[in-house]
C-alpha atoms as a PDB file:
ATOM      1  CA  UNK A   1      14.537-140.193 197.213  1.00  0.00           C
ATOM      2  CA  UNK A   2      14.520-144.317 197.441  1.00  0.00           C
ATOM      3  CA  UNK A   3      16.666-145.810 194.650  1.00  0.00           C
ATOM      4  CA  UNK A   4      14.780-147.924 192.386  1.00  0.00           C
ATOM      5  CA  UNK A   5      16.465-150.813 190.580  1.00  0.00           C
ATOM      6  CA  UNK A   6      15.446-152.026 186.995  1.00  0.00           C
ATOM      7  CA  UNK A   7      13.465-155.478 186.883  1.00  0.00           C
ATOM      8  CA  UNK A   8      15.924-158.341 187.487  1.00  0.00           C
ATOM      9  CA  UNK A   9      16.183-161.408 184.792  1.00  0.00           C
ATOM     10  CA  UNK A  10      17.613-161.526 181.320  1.00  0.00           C
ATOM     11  CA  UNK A  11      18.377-158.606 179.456  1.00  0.00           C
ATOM     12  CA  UNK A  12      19.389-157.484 176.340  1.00  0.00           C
ATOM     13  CA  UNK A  13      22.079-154.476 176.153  1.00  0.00           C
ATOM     14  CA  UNK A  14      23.634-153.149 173.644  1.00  0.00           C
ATOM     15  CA  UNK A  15      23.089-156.536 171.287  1.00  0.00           C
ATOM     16  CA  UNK A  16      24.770-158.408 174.745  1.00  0.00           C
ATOM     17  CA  UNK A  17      22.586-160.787 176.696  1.00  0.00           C
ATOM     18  CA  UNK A  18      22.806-160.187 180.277  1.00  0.00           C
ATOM     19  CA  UNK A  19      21.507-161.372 183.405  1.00  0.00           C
ATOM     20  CA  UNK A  20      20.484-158.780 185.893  1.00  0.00           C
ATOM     21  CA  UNK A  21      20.473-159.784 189.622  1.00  0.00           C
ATOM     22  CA  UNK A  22      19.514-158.096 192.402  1.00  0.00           C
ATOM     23  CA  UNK A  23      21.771-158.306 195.051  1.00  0.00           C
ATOM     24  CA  UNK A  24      19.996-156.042 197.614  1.00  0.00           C
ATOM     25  CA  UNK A  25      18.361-153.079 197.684  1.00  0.00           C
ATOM     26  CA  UNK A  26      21.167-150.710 196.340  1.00  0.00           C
ATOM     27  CA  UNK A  27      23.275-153.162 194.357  1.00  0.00           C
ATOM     28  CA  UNK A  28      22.823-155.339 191.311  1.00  0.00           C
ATOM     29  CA  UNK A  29      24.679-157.670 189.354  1.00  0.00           C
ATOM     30  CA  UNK A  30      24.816-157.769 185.645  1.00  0.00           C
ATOM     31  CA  UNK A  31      26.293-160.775 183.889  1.00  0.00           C
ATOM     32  CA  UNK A  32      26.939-161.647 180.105  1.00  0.00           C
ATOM     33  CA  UNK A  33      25.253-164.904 179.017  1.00  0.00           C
ATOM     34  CA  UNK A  34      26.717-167.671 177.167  1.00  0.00           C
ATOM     35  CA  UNK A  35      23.723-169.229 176.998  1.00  0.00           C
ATOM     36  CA  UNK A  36      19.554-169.961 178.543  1.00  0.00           C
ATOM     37  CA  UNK A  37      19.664-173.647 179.212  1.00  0.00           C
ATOM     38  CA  UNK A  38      16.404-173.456 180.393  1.00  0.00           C
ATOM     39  CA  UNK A  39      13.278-171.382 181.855  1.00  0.00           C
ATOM     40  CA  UNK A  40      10.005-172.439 183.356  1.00  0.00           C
ATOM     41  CA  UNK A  41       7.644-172.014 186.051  1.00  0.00           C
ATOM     42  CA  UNK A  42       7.669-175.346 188.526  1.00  0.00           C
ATOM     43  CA  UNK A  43       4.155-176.713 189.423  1.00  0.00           C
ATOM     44  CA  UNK A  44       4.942-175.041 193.163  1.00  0.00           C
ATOM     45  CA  UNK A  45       4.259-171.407 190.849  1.00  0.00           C
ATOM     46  CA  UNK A  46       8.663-171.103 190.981  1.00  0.00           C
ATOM     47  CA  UNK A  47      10.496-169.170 187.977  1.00  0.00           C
ATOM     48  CA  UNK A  48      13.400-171.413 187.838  1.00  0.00           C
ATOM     49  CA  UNK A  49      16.575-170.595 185.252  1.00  0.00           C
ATOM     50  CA  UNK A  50      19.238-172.322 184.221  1.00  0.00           C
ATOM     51  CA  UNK A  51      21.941-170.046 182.597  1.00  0.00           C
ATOM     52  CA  UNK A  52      25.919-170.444 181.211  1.00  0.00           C
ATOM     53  CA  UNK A  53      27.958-167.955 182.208  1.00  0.00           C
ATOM     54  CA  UNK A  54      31.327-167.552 180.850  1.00  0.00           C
ATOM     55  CA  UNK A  55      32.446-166.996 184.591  1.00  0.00           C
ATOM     56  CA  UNK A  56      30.640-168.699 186.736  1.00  0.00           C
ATOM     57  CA  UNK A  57      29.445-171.408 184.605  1.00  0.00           C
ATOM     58  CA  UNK A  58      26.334-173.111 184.433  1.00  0.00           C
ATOM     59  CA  UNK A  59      23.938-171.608 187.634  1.00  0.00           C
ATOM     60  CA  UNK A  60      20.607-172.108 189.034  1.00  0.00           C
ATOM     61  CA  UNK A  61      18.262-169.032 189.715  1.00  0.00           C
ATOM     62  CA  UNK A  62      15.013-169.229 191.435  1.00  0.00           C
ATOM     63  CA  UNK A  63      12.610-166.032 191.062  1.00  0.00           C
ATOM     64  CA  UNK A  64      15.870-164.170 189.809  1.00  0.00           C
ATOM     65  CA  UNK A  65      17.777-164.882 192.836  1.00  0.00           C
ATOM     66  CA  UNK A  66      21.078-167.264 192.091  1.00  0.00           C
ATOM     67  CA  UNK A  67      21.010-170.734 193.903  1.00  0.00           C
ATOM     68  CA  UNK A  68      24.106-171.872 193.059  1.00  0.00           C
ATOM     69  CA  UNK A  69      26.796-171.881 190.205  1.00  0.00           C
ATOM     70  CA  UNK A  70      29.478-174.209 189.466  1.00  0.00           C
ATOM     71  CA  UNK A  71      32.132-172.321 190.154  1.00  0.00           C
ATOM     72  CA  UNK A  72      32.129-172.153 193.755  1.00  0.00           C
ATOM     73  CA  UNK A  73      28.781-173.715 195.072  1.00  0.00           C
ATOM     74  CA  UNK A  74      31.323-176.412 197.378  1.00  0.00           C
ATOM     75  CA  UNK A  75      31.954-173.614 199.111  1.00  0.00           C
ATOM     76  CA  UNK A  76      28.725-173.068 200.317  1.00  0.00           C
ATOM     77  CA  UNK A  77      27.522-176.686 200.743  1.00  0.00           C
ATOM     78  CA  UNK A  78      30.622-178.145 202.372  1.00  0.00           C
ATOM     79  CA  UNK A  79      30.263-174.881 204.983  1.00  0.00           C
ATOM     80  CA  UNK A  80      27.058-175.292 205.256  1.00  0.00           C
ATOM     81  CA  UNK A  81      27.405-179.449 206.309  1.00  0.00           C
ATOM     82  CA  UNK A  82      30.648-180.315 207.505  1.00  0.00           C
ATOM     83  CA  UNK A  83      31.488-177.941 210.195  1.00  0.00           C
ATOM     84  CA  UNK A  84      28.340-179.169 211.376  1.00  0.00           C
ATOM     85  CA  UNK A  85      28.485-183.148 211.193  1.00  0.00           C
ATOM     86  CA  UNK A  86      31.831-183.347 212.404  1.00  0.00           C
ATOM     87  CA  UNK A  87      30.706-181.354 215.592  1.00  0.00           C
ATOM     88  CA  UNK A  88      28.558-184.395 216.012  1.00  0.00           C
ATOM     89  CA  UNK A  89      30.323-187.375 217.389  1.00  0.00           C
ATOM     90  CA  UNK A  90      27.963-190.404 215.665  1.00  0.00           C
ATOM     91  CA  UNK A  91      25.565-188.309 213.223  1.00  0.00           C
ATOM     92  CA  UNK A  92      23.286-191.284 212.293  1.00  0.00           C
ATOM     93  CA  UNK A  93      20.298-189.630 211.347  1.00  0.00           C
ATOM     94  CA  UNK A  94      20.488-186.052 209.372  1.00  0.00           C
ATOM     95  CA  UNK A  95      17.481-184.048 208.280  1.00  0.00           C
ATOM     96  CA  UNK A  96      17.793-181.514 204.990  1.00  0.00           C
ATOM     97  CA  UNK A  97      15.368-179.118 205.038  1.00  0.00           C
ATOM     98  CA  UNK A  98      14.983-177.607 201.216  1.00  0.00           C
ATOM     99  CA  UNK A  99      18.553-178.397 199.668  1.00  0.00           C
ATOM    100  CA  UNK A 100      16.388-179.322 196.396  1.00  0.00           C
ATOM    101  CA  UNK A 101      20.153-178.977 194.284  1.00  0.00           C
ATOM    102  CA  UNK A 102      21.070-182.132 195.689  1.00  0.00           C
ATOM    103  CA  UNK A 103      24.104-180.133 197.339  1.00  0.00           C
ATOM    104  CA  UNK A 104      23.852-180.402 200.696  1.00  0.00           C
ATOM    105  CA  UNK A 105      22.896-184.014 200.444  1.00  0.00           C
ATOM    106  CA  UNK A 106      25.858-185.425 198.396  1.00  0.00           C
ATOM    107  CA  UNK A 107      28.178-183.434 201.098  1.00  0.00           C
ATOM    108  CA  UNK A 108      26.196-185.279 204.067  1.00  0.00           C
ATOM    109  CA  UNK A 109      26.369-188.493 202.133  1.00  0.00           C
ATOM    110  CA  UNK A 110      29.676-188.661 202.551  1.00  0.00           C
ATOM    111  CA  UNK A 111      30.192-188.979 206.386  1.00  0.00           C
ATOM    112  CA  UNK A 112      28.865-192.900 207.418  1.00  0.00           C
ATOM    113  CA  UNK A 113      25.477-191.473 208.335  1.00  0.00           C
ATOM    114  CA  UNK A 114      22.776-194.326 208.247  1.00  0.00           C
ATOM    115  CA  UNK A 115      19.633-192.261 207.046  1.00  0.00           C
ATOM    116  CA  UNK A 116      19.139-188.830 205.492  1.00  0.00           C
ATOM    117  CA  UNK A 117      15.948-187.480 205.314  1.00  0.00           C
ATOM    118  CA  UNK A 118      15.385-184.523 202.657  1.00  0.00           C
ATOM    119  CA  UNK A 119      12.508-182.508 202.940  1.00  0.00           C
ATOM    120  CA  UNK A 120      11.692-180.259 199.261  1.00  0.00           C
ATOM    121  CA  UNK A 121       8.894-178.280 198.764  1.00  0.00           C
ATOM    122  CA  UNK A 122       9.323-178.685 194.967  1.00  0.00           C
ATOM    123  CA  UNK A 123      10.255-181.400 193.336  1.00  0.00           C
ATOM    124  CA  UNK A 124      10.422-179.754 190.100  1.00  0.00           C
ATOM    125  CA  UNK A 125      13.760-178.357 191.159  1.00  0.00           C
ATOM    126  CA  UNK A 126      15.311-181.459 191.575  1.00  0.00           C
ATOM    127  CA  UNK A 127      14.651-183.163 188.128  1.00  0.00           C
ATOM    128  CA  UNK A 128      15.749-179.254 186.770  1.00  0.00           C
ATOM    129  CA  UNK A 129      19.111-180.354 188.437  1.00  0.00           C
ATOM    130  CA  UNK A 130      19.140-183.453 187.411  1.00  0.00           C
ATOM    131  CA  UNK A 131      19.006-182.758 183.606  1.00  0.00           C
ATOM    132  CA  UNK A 132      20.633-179.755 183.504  1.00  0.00           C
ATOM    133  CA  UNK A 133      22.745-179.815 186.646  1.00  0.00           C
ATOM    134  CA  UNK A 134      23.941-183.673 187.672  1.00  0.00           C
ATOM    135  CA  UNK A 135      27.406-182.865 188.445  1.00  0.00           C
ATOM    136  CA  UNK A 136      26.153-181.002 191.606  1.00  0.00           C
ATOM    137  CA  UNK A 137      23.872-184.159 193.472  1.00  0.00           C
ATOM    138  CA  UNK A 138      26.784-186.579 192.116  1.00  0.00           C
ATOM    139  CA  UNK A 139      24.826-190.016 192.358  1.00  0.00           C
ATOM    140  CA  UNK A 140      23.026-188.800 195.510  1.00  0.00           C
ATOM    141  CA  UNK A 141      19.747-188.997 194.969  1.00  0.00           C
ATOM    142  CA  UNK A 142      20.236-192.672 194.000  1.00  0.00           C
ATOM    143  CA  UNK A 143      21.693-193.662 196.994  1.00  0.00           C
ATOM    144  CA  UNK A 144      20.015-195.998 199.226  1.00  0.00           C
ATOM    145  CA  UNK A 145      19.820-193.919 202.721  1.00  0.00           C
ATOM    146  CA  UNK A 146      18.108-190.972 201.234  1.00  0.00           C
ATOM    147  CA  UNK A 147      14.440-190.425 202.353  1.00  0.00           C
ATOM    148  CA  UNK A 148      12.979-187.874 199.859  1.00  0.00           C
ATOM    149  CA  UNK A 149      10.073-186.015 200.790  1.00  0.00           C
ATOM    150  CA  UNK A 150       7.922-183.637 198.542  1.00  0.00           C
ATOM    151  CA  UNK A 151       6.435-181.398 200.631  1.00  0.00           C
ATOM    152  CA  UNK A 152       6.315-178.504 203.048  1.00  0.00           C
ATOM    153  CA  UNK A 153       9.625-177.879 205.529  1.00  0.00           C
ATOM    154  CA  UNK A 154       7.733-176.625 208.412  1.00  0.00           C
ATOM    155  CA  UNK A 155       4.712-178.818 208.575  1.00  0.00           C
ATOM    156  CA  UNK A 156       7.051-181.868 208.508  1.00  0.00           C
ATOM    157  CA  UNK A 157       8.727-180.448 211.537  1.00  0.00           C
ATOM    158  CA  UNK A 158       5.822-179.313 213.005  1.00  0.00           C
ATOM    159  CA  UNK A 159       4.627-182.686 212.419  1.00  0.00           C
ATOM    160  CA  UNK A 160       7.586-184.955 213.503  1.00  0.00           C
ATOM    161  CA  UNK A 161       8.332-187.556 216.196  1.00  0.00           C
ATOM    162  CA  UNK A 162      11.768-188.344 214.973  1.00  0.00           C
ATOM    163  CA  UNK A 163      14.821-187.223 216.558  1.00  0.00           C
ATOM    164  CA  UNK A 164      17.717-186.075 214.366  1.00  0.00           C
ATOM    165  CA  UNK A 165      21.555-185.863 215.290  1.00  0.00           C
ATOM    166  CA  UNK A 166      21.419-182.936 212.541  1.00  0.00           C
ATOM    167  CA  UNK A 167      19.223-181.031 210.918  1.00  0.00           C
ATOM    168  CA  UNK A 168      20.281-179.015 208.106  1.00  0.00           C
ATOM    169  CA  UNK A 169      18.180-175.762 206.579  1.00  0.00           C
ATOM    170  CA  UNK A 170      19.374-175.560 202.986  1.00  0.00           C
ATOM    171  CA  UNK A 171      16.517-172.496 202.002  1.00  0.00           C
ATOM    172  CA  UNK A 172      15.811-170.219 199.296  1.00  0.00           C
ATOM    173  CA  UNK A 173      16.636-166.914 200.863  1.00  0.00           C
ATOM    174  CA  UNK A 174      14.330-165.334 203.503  1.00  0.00           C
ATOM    175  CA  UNK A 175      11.365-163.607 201.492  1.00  0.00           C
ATOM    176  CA  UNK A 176       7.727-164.523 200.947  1.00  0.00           C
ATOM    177  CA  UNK A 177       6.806-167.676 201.981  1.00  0.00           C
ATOM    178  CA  UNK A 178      10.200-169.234 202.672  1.00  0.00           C
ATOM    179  CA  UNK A 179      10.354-166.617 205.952  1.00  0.00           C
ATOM    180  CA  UNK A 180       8.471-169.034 207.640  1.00  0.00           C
ATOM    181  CA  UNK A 181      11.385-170.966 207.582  1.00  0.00           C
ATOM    182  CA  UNK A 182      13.700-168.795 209.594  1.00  0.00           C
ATOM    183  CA  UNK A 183      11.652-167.584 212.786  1.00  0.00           C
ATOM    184  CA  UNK A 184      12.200-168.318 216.520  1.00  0.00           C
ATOM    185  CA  UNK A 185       8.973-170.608 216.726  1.00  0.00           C
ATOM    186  CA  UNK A 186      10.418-172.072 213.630  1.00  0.00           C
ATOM    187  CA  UNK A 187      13.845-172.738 215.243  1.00  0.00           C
ATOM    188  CA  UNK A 188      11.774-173.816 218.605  1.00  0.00           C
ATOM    189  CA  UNK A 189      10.245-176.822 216.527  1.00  0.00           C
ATOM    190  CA  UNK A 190      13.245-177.556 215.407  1.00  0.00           C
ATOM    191  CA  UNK A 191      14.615-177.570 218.579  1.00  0.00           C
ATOM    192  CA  UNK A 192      12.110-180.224 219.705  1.00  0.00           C
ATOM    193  CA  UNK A 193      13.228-182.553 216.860  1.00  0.00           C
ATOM    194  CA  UNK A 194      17.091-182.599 217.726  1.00  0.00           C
ATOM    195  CA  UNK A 195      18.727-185.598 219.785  1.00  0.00           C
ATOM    196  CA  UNK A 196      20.754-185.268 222.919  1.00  0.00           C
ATOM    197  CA  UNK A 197      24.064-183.507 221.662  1.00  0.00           C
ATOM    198  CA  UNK A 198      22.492-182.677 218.421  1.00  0.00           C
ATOM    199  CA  UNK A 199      22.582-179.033 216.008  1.00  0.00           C
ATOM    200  CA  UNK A 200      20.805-176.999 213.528  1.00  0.00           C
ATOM    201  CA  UNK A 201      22.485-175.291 210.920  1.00  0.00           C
ATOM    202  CA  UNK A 202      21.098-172.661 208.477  1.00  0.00           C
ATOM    203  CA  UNK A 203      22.388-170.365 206.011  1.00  0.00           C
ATOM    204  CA  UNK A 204      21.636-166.655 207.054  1.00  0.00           C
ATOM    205  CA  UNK A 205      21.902-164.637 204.025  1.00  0.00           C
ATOM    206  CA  UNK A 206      24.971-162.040 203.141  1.00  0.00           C
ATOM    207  CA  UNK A 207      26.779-160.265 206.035  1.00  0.00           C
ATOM    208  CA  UNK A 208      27.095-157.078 204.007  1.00  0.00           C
ATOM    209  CA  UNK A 209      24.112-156.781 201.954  1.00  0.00           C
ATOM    210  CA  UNK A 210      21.179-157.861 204.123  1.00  0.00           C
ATOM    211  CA  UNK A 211      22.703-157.230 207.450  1.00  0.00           C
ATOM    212  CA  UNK A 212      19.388-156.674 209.292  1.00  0.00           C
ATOM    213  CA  UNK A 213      18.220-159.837 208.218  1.00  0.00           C
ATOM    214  CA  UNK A 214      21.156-161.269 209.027  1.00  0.00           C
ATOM    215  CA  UNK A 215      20.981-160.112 212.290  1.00  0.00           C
ATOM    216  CA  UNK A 216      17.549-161.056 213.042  1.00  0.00           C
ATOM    217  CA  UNK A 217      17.959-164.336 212.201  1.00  0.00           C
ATOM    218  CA  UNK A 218      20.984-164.862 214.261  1.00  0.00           C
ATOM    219  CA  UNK A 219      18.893-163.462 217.013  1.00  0.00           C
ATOM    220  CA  UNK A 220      16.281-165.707 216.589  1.00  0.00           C
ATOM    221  CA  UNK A 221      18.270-168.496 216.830  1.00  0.00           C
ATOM    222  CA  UNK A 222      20.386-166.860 220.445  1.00  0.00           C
ATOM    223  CA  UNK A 223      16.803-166.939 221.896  1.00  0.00           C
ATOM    224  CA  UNK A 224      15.622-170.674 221.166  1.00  0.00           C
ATOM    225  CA  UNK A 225      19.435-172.301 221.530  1.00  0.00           C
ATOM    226  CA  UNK A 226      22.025-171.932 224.520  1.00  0.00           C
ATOM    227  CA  UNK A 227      24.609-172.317 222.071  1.00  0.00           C
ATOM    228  CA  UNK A 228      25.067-170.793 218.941  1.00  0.00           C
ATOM    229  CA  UNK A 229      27.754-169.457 216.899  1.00  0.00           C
ATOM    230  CA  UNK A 230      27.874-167.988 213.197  1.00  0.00           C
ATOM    231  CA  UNK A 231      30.601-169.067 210.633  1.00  0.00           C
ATOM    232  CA  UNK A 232      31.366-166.854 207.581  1.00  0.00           C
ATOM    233  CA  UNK A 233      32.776-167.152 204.410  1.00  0.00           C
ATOM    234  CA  UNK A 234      32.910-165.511 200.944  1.00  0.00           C
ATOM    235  CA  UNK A 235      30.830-166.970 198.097  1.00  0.00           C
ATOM    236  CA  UNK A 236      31.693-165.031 194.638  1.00  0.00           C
ATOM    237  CA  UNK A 237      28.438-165.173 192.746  1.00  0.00           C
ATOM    238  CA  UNK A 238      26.293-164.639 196.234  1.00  0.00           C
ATOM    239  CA  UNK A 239      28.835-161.178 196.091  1.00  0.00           C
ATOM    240  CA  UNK A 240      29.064-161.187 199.724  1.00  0.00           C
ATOM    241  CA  UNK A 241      30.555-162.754 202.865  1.00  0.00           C
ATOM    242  CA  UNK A 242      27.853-165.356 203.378  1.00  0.00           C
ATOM    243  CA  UNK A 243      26.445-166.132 206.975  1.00  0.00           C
ATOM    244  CA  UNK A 244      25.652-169.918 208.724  1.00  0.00           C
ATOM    245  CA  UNK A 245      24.197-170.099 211.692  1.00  0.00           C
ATOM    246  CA  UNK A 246      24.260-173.099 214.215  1.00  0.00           C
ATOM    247  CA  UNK A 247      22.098-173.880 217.152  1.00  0.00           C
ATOM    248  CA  UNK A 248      22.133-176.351 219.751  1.00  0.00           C
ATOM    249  CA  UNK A 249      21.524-177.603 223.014  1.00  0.00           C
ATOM    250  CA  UNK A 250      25.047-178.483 223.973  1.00  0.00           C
ATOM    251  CA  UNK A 251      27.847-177.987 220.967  1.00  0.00           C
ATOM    252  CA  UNK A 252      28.388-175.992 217.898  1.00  0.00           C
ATOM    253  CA  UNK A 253      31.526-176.012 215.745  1.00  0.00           C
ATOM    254  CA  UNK A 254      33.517-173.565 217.755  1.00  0.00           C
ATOM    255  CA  UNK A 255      33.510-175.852 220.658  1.00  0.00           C
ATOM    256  CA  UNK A 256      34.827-178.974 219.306  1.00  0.00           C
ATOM    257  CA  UNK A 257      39.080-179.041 219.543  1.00  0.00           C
ATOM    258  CA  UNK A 258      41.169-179.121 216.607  1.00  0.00           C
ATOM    259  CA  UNK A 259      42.765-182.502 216.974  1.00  0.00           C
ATOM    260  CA  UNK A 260      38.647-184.169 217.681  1.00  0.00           C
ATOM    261  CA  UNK A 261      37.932-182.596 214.368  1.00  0.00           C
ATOM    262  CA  UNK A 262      41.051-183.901 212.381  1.00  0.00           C
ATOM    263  CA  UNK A 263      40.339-187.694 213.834  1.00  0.00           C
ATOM    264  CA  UNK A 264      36.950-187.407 212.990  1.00  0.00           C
ATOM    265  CA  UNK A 265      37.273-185.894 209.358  1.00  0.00           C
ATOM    266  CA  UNK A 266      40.111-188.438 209.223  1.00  0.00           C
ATOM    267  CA  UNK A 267      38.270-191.169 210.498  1.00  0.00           C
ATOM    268  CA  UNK A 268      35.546-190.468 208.362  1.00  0.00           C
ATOM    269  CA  UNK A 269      37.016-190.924 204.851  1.00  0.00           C
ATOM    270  CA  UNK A 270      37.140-187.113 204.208  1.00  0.00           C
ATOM    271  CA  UNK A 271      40.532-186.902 203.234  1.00  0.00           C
ATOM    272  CA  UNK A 272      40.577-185.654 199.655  1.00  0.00           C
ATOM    273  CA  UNK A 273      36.994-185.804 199.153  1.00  0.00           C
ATOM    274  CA  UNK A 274      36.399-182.187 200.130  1.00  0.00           C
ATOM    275  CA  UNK A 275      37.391-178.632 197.921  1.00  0.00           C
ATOM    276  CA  UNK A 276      37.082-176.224 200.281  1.00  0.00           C
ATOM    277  CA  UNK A 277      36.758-176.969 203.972  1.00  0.00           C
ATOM    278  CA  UNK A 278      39.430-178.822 206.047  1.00  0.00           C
ATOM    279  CA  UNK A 279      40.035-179.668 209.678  1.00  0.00           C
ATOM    280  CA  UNK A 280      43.093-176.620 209.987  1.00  0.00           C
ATOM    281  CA  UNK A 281      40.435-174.223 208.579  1.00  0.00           C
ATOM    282  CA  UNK A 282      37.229-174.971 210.762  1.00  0.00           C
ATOM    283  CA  UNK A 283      38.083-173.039 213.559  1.00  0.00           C
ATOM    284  CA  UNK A 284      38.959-169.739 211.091  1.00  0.00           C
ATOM    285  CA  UNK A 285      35.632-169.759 209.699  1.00  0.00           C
ATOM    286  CA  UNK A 286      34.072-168.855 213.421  1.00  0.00           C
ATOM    287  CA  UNK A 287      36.641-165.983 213.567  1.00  0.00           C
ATOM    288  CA  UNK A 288      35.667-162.658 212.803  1.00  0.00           C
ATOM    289  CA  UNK A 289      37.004-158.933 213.010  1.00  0.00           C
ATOM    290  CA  UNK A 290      36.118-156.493 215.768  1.00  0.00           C
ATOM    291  CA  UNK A 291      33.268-155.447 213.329  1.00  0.00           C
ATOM    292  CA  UNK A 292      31.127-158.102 212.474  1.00  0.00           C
ATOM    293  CA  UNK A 293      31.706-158.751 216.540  1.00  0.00           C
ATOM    294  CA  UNK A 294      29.574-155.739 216.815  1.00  0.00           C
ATOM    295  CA  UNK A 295      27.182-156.870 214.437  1.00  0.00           C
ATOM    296  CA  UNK A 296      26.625-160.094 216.150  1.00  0.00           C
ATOM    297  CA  UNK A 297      26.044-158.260 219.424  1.00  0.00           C
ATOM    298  CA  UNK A 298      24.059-155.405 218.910  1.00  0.00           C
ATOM    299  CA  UNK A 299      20.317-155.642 219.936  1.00  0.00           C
ATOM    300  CA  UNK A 300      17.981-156.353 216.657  1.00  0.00           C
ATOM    301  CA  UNK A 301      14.275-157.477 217.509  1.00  0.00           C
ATOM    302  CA  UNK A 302      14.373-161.690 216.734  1.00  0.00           C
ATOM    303  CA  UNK A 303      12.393-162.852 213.296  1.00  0.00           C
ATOM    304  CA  UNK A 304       9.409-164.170 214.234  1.00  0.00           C
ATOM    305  CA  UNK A 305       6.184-165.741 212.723  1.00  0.00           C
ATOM    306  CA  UNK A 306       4.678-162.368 213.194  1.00  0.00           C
ATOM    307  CA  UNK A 307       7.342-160.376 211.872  1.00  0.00           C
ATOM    308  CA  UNK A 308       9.782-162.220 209.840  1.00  0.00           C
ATOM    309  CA  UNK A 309      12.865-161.334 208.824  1.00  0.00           C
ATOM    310  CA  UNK A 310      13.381-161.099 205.047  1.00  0.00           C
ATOM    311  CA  UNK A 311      15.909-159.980 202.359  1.00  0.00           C
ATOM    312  CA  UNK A 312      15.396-156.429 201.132  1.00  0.00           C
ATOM    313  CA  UNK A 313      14.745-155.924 197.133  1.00  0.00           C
END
């Protein structure tokens, strides 16, 4: 008999406000709440939360699904850009696809790019963040080589002539209308829009969790890029190992030597401006035990625009 998990959102239980999460299909979360900082429906038809926890602290949630919380989203972002950027011997030009938090973009801002170009379907997100949330963008929507554009992820790709040394997908999680954004004609246009010796990078939802998605997506991007590699890391309020995957042409993380990433990150300014990663640890995060080997292997029809892969609820 299929298991059938109450509505997610807030909750009260026993006289104790709590937020109820689904993590996947069998599992959800259930967190007490200090507080509702806010709750609204965006003009893109989004439920977006802000909540205290006594935890995690103050988190984002869009259609019940956690975004990010202070207490470990560096984790994810400086994952999600660094290993990337520094595989990257001049990254001038960097595209953010989603990454609405602001994130992604204050990590990027931080290597001597000359131009950043964010692409966000919803701009109600990012003035959410920046009333509720500033500590998270840092300055970086203010700064001067940030190209903000409102619109929609794909058809800017789709649409594009530019070339990009990097371009980084910073997405809601695969379901509805943001599967579009993880498919192998997806990852073909973005292909197109990469520079000699340049990657992709995208999150790829929970190793544990949503493993079939996981999977799919992963093979998705095996079929479009020659090289590819996955790096993996545990987030605590995304309460599972969480999955990036790179693409490119030529070089992902993996294939850069340890003492090219230390004079880079060095030679950068990076010293003691990051949390989380560091040059003796970006190697580890591409190494994985004989099981998720398996996983990474094992045949899985690709996500595609006619079957997309998406998170289980």
């Amino acid at each position: 008999m299929p298991v059938k998990l109450p509505k997610p959102g807030l909750r009260n239980v026993d006289g104790i406000l709590l937020y109820l999460e689904h993590a996947g299909p069998y599992l959800a979360t259930l967190t007490p709440v200090e507080r509702v900082v806010s709750s609204e429906m965006t003009e893109a038809g989004q439920l977006v939360e802000v909540v205290d926890f006594p935890f995690y602290g103050r988190s984002l949630f869009i259609e019940h699904i956690v975004m990010l919380s202070l207490y470990d989203e560096f984790i994810y972002h400086e994952t999600l850009v660094h290993p990337a950027l520094l595989s990257v011997e001049r990254p001038e030009k960097v595209l953010i696809i989603g990454g609405g938090d602001g994130g992604a973009l204050r990590e990027v801002l931080k290597h001597p790019v000359s131009e950043v170009t964010m692409v966000e379907l919803d701009r109600s997100v990012i003035d959410l963040v920046m009333r509720h949330l500033p500590q998270v963008p840092d300055g970086a929507f203010d700064d001067d080589r940030l190209r903000l554009v409102i619109g929609d992820g794909r058809a800017f790709v789709e649409r594009s002539e530019e070339k990009y040394d990097v371009v980084i997908l910073d997405l809601t999680d695969p379901y509805g209308q943001a599967a579009r954004l993880y498919t192998r004609e997806f990852y073909r246009k973005v292909r197109d829009v990469l520079g000699d010796g340049g990657l992709m990078v995208t999150h790829s939802t929970g190793l544990h969790i949503n493993r079939l998605a996981f999977q799919r997506v992963y093979r998705a991007i095996r079929e479009v890029f020659p090289r590819h590699a996955v790096a993996r890391t545990y987030i605590p309020s995304f309460t599972d190992d969480w999955t990036f995957s790179f693409g490119s042409e030529s070089v992902v993380p993996p294939d850069v030597d340890p003492d090219t990433i230390r004079r880079r990150f060095e030679g950068r300014g990076l010293d003691g401006k990051t949390k989380f990663y560091s040059p003796e640890m970006h190697h580890s995060l591409f190494q994985h035990p004989v099981f998720v080997r398996r996983t990474l292997e094992e045949e899985v029809e690709p996500s595609t625009d006619a079957n997309p892969a998406e998170i289980e609820d």
